[in-house]
C-alpha atoms as a PDB file:
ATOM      1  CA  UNK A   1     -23.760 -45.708  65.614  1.00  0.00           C
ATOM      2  CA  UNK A   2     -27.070 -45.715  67.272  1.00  0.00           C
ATOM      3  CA  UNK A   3     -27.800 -48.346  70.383  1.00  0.00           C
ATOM      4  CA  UNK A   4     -29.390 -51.379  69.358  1.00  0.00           C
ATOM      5  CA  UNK A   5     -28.412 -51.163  65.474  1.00  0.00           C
ATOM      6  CA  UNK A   6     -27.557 -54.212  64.061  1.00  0.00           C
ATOM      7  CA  UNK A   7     -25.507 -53.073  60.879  1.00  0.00           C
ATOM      8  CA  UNK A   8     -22.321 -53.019  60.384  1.00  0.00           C
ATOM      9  CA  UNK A   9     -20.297 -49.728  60.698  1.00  0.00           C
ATOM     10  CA  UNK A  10     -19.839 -49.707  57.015  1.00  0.00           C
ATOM     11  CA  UNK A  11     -23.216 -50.684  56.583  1.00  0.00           C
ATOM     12  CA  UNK A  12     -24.469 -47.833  58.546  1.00  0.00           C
ATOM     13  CA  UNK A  13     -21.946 -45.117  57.004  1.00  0.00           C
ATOM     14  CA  UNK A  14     -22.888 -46.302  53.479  1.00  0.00           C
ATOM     15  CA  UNK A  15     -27.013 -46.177  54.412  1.00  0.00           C
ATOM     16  CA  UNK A  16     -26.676 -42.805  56.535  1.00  0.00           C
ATOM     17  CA  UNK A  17     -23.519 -40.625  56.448  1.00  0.00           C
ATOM     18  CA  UNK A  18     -22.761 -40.853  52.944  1.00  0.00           C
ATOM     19  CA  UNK A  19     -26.265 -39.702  51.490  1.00  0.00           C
ATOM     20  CA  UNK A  20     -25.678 -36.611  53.902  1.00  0.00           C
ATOM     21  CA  UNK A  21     -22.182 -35.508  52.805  1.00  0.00           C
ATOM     22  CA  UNK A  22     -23.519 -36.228  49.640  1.00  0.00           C
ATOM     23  CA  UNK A  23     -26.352 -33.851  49.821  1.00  0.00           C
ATOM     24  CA  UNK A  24     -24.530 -31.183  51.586  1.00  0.00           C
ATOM     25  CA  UNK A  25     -21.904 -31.072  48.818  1.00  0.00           C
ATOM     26  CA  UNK A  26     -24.369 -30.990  46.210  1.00  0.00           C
ATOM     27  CA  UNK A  27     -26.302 -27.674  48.261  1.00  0.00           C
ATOM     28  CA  UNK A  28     -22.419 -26.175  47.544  1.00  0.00           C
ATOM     29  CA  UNK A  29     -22.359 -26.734  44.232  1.00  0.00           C
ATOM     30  CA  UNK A  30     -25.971 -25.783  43.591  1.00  0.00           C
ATOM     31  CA  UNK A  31     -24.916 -22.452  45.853  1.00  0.00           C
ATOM     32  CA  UNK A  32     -22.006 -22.087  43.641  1.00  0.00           C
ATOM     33  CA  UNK A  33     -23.581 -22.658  40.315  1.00  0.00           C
ATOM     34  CA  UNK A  34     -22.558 -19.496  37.379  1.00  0.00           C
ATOM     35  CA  UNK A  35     -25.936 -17.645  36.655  1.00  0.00           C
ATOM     36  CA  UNK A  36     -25.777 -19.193  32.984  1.00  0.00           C
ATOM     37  CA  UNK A  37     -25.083 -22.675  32.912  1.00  0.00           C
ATOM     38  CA  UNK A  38     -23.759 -22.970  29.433  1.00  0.00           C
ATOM     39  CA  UNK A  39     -20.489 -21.262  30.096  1.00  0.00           C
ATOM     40  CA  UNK A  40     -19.976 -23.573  32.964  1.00  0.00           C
ATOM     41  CA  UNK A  41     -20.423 -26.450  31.629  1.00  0.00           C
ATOM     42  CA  UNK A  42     -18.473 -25.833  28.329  1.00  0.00           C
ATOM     43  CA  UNK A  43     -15.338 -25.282  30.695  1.00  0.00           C
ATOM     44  CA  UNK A  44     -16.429 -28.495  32.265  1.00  0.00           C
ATOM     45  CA  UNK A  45     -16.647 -30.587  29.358  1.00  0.00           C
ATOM     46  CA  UNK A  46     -13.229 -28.949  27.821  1.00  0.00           C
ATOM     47  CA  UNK A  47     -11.791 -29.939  30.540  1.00  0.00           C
ATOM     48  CA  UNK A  48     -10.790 -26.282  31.967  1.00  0.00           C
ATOM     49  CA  UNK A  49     -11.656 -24.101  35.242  1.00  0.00           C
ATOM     50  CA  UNK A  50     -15.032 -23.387  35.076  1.00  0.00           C
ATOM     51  CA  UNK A  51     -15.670 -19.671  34.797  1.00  0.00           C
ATOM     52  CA  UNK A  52     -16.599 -18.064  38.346  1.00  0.00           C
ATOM     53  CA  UNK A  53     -18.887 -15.293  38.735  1.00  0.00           C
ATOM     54  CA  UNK A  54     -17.880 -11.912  40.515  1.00  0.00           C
ATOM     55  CA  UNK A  55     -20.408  -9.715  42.389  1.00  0.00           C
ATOM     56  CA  UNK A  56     -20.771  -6.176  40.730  1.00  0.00           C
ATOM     57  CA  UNK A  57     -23.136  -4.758  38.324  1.00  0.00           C
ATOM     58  CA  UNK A  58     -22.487  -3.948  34.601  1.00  0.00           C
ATOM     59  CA  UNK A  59     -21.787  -0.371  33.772  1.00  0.00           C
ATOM     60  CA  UNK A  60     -23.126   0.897  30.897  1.00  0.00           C
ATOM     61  CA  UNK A  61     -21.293   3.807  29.628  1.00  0.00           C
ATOM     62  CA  UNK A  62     -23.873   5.551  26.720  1.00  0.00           C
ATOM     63  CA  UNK A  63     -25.479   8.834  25.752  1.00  0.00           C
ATOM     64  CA  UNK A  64     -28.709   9.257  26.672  1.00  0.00           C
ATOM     65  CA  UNK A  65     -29.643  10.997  23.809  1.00  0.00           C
ATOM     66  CA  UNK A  66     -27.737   8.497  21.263  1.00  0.00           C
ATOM     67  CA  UNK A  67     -30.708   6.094  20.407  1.00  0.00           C
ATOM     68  CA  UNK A  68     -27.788   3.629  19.532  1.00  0.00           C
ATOM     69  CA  UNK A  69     -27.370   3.248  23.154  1.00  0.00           C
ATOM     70  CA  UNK A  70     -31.095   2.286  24.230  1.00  0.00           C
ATOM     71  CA  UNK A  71     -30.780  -1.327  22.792  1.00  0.00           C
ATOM     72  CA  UNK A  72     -28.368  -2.803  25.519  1.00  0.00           C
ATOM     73  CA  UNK A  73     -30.074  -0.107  28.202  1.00  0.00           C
ATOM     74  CA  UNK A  74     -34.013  -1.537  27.333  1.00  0.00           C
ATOM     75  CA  UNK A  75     -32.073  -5.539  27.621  1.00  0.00           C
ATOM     76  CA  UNK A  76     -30.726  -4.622  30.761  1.00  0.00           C
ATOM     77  CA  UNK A  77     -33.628  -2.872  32.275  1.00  0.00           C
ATOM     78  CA  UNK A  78     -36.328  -5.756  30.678  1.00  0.00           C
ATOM     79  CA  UNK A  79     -33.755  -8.715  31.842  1.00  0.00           C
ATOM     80  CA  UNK A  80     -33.833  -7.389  35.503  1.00  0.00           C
ATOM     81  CA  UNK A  81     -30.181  -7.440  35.285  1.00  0.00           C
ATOM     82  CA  UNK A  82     -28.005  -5.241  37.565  1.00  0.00           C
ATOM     83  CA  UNK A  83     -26.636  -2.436  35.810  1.00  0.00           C
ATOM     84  CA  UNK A  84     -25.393   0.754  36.505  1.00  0.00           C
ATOM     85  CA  UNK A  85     -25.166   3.942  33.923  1.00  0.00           C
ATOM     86  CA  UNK A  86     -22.270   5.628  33.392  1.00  0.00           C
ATOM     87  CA  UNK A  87     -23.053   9.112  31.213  1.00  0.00           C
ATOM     88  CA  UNK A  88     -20.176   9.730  29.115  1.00  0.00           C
ATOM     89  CA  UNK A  89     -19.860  13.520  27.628  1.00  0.00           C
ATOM     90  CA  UNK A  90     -18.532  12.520  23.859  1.00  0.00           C
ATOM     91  CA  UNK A  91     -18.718  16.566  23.554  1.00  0.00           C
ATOM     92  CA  UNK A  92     -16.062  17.312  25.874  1.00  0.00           C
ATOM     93  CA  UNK A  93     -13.571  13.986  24.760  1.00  0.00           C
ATOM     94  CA  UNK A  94     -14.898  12.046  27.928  1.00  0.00           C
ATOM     95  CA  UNK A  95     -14.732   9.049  25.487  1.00  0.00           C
ATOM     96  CA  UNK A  96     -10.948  10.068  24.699  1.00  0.00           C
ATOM     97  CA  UNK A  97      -9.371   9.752  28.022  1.00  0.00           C
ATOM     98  CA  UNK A  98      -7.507   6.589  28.881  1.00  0.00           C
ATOM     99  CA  UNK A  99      -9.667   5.292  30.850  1.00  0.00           C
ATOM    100  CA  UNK A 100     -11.842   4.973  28.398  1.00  0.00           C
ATOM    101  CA  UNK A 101     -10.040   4.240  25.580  1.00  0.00           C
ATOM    102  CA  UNK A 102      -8.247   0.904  27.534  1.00  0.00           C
ATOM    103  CA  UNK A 103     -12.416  -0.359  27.364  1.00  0.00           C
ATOM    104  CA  UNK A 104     -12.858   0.468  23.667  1.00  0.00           C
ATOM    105  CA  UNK A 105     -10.206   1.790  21.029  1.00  0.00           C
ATOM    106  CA  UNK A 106     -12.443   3.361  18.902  1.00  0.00           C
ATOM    107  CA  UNK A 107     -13.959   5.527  21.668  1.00  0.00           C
ATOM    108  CA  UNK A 108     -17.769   4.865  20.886  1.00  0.00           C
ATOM    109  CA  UNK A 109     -20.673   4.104  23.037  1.00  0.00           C
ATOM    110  CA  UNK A 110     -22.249   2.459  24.222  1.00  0.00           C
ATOM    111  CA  UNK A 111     -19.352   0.481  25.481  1.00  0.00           C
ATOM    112  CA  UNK A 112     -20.219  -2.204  28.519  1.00  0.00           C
ATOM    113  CA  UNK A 113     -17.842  -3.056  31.160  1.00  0.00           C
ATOM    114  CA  UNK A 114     -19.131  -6.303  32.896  1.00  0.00           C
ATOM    115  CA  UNK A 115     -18.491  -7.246  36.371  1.00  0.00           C
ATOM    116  CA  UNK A 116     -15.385  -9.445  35.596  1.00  0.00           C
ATOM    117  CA  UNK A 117     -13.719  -6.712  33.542  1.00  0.00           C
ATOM    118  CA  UNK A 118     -15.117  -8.180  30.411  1.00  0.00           C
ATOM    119  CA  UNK A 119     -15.639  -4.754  28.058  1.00  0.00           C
ATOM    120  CA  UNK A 120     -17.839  -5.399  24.742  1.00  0.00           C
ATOM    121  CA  UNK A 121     -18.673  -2.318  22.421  1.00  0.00           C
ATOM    122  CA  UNK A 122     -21.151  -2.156  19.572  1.00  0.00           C
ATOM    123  CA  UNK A 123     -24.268  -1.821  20.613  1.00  0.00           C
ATOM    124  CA  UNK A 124     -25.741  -5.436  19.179  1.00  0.00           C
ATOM    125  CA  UNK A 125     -22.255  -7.316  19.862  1.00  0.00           C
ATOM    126  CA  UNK A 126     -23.046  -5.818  23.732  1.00  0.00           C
ATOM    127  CA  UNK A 127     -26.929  -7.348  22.915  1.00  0.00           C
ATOM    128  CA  UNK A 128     -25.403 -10.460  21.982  1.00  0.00           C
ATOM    129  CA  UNK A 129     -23.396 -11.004  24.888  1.00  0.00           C
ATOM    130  CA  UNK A 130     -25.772  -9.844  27.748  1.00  0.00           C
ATOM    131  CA  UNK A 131     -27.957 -12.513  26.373  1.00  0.00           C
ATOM    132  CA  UNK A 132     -25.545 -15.115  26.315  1.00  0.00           C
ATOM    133  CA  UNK A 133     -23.939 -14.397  29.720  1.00  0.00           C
ATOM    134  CA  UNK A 134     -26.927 -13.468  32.067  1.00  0.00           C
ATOM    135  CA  UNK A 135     -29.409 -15.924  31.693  1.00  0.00           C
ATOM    136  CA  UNK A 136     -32.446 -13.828  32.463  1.00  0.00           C
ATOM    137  CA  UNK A 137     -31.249 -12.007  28.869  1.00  0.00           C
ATOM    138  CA  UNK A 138     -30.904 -15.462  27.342  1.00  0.00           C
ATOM    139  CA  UNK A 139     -34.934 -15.262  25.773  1.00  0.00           C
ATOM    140  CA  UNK A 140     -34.660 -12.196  24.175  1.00  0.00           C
ATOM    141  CA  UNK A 141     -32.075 -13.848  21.867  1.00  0.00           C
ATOM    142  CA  UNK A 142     -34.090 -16.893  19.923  1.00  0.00           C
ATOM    143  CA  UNK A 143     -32.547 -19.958  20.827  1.00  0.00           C
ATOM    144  CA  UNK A 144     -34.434 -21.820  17.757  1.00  0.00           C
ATOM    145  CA  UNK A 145     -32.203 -21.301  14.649  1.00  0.00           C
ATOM    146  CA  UNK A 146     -34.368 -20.056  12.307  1.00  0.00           C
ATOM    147  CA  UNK A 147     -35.869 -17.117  14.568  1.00  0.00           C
ATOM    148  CA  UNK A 148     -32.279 -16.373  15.850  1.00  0.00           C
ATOM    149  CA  UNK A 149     -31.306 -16.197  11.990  1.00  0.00           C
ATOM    150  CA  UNK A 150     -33.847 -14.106  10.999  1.00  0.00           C
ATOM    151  CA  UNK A 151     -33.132 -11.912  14.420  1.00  0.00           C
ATOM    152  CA  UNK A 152     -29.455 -11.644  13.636  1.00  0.00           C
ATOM    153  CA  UNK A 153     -30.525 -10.218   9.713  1.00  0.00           C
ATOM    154  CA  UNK A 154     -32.684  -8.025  11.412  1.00  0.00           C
ATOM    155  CA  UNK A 155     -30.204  -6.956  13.636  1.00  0.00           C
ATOM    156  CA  UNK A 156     -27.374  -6.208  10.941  1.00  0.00           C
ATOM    157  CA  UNK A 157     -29.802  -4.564   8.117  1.00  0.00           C
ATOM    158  CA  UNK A 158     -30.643  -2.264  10.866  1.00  0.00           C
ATOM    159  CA  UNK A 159     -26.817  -1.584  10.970  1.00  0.00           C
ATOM    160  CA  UNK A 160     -25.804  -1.823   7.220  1.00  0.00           C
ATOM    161  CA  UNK A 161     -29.019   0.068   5.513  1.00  0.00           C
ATOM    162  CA  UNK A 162     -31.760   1.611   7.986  1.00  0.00           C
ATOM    163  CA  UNK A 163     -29.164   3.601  10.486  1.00  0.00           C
ATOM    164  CA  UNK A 164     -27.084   4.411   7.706  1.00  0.00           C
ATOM    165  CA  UNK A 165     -30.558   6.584   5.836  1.00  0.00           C
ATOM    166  CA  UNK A 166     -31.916   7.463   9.126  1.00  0.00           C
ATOM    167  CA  UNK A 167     -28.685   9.200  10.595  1.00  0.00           C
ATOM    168  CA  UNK A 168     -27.786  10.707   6.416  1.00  0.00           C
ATOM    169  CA  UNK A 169     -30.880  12.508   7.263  1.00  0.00           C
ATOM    170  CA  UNK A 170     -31.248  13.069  11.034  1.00  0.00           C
ATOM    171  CA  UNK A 171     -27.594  14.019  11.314  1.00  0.00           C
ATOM    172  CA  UNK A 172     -27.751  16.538   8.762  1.00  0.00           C
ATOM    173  CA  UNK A 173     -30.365  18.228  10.933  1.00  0.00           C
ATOM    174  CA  UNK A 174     -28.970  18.621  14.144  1.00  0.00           C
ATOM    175  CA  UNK A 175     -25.363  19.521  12.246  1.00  0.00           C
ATOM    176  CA  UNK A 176     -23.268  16.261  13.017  1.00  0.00           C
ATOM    177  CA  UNK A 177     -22.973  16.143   9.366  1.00  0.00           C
ATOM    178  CA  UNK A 178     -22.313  18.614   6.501  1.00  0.00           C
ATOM    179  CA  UNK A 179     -24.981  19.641   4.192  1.00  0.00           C
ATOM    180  CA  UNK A 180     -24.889  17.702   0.981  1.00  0.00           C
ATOM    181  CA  UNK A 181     -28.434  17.742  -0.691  1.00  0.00           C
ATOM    182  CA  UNK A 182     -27.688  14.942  -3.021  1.00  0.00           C
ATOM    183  CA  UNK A 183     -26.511  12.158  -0.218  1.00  0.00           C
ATOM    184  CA  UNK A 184     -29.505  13.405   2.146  1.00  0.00           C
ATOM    185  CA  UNK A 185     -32.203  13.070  -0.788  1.00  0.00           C
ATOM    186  CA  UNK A 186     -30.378   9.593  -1.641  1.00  0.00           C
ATOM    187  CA  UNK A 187     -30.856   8.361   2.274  1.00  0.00           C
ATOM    188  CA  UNK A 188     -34.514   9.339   1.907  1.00  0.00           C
ATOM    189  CA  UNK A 189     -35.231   7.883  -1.102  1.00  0.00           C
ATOM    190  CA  UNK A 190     -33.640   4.714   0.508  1.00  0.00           C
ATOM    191  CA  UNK A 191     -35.755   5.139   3.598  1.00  0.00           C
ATOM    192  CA  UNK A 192     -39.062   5.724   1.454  1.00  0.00           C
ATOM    193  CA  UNK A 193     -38.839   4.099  -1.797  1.00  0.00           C
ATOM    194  CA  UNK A 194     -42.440   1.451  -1.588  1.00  0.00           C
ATOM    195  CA  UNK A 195     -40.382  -1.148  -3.188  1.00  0.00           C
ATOM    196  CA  UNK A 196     -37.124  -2.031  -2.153  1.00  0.00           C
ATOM    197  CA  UNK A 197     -36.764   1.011   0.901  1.00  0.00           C
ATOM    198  CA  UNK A 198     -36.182   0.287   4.761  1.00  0.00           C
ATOM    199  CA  UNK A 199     -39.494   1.115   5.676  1.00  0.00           C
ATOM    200  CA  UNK A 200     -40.680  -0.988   3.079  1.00  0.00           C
ATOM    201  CA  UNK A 201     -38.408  -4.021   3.698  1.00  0.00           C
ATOM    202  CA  UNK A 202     -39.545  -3.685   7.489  1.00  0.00           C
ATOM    203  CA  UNK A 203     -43.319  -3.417   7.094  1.00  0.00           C
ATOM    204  CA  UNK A 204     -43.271  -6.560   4.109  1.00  0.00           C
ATOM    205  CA  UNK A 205     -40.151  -9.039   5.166  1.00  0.00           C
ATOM    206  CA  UNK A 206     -39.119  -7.972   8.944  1.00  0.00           C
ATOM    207  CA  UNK A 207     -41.969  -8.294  10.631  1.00  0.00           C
ATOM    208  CA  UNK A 208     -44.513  -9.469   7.659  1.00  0.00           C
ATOM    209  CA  UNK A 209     -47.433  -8.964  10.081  1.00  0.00           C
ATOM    210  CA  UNK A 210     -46.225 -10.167  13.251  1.00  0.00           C
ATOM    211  CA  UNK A 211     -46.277  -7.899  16.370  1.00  0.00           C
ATOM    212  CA  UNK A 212     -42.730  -8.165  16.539  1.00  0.00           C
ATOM    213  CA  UNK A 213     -39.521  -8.919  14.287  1.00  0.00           C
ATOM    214  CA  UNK A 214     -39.388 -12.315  15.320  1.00  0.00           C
ATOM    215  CA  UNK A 215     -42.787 -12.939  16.389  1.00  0.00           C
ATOM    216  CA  UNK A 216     -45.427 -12.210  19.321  1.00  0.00           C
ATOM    217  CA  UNK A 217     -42.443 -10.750  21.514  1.00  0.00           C
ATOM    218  CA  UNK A 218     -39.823  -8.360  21.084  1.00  0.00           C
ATOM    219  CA  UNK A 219     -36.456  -9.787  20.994  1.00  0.00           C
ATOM    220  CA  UNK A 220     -33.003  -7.608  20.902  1.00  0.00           C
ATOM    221  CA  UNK A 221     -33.704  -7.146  17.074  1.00  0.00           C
ATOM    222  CA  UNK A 222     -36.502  -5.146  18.044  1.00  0.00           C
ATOM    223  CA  UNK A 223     -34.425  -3.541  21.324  1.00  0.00           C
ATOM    224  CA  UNK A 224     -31.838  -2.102  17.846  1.00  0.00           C
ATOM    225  CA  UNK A 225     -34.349  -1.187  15.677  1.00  0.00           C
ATOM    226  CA  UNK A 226     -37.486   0.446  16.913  1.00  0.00           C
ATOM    227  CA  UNK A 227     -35.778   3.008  19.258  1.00  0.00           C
ATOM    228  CA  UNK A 228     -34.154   3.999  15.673  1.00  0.00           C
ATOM    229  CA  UNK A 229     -36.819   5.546  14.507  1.00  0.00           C
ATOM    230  CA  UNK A 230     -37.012   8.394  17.447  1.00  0.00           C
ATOM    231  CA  UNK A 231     -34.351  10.630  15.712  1.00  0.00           C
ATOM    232  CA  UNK A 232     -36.753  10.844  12.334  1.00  0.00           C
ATOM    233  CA  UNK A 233     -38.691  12.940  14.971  1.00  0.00           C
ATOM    234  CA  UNK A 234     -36.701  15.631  14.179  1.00  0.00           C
ATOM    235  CA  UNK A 235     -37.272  15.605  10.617  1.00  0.00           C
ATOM    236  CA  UNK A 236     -40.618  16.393  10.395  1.00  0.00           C
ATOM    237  CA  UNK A 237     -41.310  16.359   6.515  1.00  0.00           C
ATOM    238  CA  UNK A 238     -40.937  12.204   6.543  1.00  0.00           C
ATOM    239  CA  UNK A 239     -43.575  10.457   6.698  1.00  0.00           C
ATOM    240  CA  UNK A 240     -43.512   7.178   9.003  1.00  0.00           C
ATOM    241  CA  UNK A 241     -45.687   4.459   7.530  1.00  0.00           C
ATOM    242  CA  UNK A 242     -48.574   3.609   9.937  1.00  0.00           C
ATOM    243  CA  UNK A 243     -47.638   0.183   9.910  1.00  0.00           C
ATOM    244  CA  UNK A 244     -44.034   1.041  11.535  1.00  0.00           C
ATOM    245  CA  UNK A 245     -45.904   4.047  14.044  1.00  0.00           C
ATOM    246  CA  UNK A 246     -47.923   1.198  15.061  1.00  0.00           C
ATOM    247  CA  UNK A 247     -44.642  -1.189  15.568  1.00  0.00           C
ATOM    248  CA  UNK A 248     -43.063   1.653  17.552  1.00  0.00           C
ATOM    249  CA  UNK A 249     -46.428   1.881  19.537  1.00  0.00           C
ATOM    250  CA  UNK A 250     -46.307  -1.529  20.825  1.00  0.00           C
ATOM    251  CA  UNK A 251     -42.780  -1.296  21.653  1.00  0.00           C
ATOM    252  CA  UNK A 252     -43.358   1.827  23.653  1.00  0.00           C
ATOM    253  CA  UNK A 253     -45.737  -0.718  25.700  1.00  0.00           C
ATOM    254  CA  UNK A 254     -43.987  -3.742  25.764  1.00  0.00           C
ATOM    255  CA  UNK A 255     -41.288  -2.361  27.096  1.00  0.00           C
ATOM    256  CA  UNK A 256     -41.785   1.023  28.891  1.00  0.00           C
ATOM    257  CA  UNK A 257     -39.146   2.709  26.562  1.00  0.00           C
ATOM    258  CA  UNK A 258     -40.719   6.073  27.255  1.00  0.00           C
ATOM    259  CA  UNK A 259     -38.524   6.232  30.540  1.00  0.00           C
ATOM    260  CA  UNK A 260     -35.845   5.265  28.178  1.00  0.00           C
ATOM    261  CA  UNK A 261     -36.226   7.787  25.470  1.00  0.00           C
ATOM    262  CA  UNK A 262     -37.349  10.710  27.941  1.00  0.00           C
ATOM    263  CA  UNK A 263     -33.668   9.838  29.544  1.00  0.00           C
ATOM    264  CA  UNK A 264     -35.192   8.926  32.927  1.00  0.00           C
ATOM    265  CA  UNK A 265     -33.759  11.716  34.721  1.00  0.00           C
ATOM    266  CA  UNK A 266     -31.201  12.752  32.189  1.00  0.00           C
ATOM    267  CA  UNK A 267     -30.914  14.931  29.120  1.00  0.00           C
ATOM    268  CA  UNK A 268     -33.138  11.966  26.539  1.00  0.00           C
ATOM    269  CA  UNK A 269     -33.546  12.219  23.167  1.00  0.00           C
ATOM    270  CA  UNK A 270     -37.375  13.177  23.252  1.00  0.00           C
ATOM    271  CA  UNK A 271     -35.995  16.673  24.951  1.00  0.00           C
ATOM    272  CA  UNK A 272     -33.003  16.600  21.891  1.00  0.00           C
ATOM    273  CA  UNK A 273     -35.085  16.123  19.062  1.00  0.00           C
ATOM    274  CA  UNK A 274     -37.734  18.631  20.369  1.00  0.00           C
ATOM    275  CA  UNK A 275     -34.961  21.367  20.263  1.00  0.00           C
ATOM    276  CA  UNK A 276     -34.144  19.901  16.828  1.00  0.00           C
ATOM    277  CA  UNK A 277     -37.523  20.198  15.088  1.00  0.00           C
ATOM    278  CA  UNK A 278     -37.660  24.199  14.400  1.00  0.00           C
ATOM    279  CA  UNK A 279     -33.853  24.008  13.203  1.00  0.00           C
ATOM    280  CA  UNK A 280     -33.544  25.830   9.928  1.00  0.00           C
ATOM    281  CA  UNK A 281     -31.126  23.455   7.521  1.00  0.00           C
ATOM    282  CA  UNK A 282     -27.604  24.336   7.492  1.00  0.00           C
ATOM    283  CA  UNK A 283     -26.477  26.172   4.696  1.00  0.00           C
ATOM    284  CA  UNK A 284     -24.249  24.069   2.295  1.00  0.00           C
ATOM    285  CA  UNK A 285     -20.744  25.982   2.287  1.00  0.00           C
ATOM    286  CA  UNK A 286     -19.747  27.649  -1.151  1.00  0.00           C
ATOM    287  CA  UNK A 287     -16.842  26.995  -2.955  1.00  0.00           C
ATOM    288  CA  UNK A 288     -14.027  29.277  -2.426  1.00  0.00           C
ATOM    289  CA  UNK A 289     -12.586  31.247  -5.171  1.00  0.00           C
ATOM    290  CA  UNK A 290      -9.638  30.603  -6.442  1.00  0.00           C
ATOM    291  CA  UNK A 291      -7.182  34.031  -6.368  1.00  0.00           C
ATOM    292  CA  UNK A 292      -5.222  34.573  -9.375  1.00  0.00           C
ATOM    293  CA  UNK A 293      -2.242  35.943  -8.939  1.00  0.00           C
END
């Protein structure tokens, strides 16, 4: 205790010492802290370990060309957080090895392996859960509940009805599906139709003049949906509504996705569709005779 102080040791400790080991256990936790606070204090509050987070980066493993896999690699790139691709050959089984398949069963990408182990396939489950772990993701997910509702329909229409047309058609084209003339004309009649079809339903209830699907900035619903549209490149006889070019336009901007769609320094699916265009249609196969014997 300094010379001349009149307090009591316990006076002093309580007035001095105690603020300071106060403070510098406080700097710990703050040093400590999990980079989304919700998780942490959930654990708290439950009374269990709070979670701890592990250096590394999230690996991404995806296609370049697969626009499926440019929702969770535009969040990643637009949240700043680390990341790390991880091109996986689905043409030569790369997907069917062990090692893959101890990530994700169904052997599908993208599939995300975080830096605890966590793995999460699907591209808007891995969405979903980049936004609620990392909490530079955490505003591209709506946190008010009628935006976030209207983000998650989004989000699962895109999944349900305007994939399902787009890749009936695109698919058909570059040959990852057999020719059936009826299904294909039904997926573009779903795609077109100005009543009740997906570009219709987009345009008039999705975004319903708004820059974006849930307002003036895109959110992951946008980050599934717009890079959708970049396989109907390929088919060059379907018309894209101005409204939705114009959508895809400010996309583009908002978010640089050129770099993602040219496949910044990979094989993209700009380069894929381009070799797609010229394709003549496959021939739909003829019935075999029957021999009679």
């Amino acid at each position: 205790m300094p010379e001349g102080n009149t307090e009591s040791p316990i006076e002093y400790v309580s007035r001095k010492q105690i603020p300071e080991l106060v403070d510098g256990l406080m700097l710990k936790v703050i040093d400590a802290r999990p980079e989304d606070p919700r998780s942490f204090m959930a654990a708290v509050l439950a009374g269990a370990p709070p979670p701890v987070a592990k250096e590394g980066k999230v690996q991404l493993f995806l296609m370049r060309l697969s626009v499926n896999c440019h929702g969770p690699w535009v969040l990643l790139r637009q949240a700043k957080v680390e990341y790390e691709l991880r091109d996986t050959d689905l043409t030569t089984g790369e997907n069917k090895k062990p090692a893959f398949l101890e990530m994700n069963p169904v052997h599908t990408v993208p599939t995300v392996r975080d830096a605890d182990g966590t793995c999460v396939w699907e591209s808007n489950a891995v969405m979903r859960y980049i936004c609620n772990k990392y909490q530079q993701a955490a505003k591209y997910y709506p946190q008010d509940l009628q935006k976030r509702a209207h983000c998650d329909m989004a989000m699962d229409w895109r999944q349900s009805n305007l994939y399902k047309n787009i890749s009936g058609v695109a698919y058909r084209k570059f040959g990852w599906m057999p020719p059936d003339a009826a299904a294909e004309a039904a997926c573009r009649e779903s795609l077109t139709n100005p009543d009740d079809g997906c570009f219709a339903v987009l345009e008039k209830f999705f975004l319903n003049g708004k820059p974006f699907i849930c307002g003036d900035e895109p959110t992951i619903a946008d980050f599934s949906i717009a890079p959708s549209f970049g396989f109907l490149d390929a088919s060059t006889d379907i018309e894209i509504p101005p409204a939705i070019a114009a959508y895809r336009k400010r996309f583009d901007e908002a978010v640089g996705y050129e770099e993602v769609f040219t496949g910044a320094g990979g094989f993209g699916t700009k380069a894929f569709v381009e070799t797609q265009k010229n394709k003549p249609a496959a021939e739909p196969e003829k019935p075999k005779e029957e021999t009679k014997e």
